[in-house]
C-alpha atoms as a PDB file:
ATOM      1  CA  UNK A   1       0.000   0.000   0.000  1.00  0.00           C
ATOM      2  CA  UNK A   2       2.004   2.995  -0.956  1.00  0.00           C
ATOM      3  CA  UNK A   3      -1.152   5.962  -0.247  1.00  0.00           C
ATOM      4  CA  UNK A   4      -2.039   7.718   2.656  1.00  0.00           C
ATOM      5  CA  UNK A   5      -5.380   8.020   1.982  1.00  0.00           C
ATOM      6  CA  UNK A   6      -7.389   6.750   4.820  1.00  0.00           C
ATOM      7  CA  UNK A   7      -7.957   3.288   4.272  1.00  0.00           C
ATOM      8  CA  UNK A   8      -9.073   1.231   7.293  1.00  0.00           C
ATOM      9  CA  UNK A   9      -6.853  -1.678   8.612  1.00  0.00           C
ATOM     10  CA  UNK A  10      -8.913  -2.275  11.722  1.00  0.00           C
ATOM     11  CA  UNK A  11     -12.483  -1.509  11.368  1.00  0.00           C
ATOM     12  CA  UNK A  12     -13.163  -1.412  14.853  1.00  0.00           C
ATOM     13  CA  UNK A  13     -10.817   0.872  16.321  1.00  0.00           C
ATOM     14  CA  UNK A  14      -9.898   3.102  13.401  1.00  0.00           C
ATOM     15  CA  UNK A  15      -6.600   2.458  12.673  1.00  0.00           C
ATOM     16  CA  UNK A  16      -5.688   3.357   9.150  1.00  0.00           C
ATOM     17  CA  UNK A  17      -2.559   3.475   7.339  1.00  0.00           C
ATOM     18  CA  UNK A  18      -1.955   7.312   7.758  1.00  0.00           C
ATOM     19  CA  UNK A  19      -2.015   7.305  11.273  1.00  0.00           C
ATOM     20  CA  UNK A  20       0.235   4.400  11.317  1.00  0.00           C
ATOM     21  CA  UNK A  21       2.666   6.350   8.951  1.00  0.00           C
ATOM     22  CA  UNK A  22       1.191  10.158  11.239  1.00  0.00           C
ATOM     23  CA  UNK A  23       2.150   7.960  14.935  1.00  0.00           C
ATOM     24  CA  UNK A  24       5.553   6.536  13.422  1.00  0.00           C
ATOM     25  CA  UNK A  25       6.959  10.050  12.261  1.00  0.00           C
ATOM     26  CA  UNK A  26       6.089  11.701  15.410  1.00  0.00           C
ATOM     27  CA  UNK A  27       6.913   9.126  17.538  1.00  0.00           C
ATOM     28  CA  UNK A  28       9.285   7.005  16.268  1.00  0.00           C
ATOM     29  CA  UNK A  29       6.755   3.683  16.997  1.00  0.00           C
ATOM     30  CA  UNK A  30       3.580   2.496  17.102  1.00  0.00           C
ATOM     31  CA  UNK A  31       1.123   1.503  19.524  1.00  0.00           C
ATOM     32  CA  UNK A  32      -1.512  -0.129  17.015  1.00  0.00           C
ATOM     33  CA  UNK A  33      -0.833  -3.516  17.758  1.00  0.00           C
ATOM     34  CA  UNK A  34      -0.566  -3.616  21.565  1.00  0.00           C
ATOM     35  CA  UNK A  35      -3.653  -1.274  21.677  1.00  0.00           C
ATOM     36  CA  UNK A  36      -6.012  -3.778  19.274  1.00  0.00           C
ATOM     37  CA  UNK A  37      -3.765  -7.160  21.482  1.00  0.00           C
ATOM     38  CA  UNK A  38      -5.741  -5.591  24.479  1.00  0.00           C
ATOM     39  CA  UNK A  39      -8.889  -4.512  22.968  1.00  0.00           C
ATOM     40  CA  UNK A  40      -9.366  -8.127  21.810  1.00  0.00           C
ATOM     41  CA  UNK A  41      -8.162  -9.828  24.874  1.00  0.00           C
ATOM     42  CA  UNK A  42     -11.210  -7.224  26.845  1.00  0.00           C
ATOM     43  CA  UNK A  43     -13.175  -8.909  24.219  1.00  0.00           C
ATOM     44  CA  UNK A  44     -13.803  -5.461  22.763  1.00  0.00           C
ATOM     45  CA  UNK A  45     -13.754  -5.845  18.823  1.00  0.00           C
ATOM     46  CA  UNK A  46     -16.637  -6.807  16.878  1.00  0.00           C
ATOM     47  CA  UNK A  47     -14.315  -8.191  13.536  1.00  0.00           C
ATOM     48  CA  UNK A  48     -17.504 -10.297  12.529  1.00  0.00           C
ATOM     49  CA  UNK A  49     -19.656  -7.081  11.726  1.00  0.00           C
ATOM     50  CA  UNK A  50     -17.626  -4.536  11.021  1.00  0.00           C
ATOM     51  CA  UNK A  51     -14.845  -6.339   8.786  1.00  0.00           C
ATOM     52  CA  UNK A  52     -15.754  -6.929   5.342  1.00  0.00           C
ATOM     53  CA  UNK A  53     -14.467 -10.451   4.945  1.00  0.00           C
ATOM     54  CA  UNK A  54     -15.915 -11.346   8.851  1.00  0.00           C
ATOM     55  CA  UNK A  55     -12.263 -11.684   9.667  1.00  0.00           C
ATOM     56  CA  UNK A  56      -9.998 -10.014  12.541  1.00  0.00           C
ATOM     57  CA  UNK A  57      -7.495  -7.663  11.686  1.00  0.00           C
ATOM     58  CA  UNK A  58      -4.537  -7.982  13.694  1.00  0.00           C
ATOM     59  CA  UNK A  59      -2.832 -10.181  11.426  1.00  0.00           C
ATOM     60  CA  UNK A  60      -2.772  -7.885   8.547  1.00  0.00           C
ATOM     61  CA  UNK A  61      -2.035  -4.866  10.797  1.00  0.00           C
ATOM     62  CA  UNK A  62       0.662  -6.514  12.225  1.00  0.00           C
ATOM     63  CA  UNK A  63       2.237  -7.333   8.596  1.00  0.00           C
ATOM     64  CA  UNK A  64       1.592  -3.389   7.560  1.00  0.00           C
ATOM     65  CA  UNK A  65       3.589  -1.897  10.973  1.00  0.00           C
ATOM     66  CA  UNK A  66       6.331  -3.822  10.237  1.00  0.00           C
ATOM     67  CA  UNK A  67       6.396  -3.393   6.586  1.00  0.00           C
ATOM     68  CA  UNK A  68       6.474   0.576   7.968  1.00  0.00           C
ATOM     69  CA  UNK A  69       9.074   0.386  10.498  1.00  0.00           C
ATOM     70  CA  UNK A  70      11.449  -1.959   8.008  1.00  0.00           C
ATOM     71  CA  UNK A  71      10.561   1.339   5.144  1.00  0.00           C
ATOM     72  CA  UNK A  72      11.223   3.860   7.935  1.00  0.00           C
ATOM     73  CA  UNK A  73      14.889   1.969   8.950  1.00  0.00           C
ATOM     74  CA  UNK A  74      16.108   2.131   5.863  1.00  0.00           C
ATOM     75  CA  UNK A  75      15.099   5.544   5.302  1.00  0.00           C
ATOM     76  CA  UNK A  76      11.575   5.281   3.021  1.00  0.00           C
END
């Protein structure tokens, strides 16, 4: 995904891409995962309506922050 247009990666909390790429830049790293790990361990998410596909998230969103901070190490 090269845009940062708002496209969801987890429907139920919001996360998108930009504010991956927004909390990264300012920050340096990301909270994403660890914040939907203990959403969905509170039993919080509701993947099965709000996903397209049914399906939770956190694998892909997991795949896209490190895709990020691998760009962001070597400079991208």
């Amino acid at each position: 995904m090269t845009s940062d247009r708002p496209h969801p990666l987890c429907y139920c909390f919001g996360h998108t891409l930009a504010s991956i790429r927004r909390e990264l830049r300012e920050t340096g790293r990301t909270t994403v995962v660890a914040s939907i790990e203990e959403k969905v361990r509170a039993r919080q998410c509701r993947c099965a309506e709000l996903h397209p596909l049914g399906i939770c998230c956190l694998r892909d969103v997991r795949e896209t922050v490190a895709r990020e901070l691998e760009d962001a190490r070597k400079g991208g």
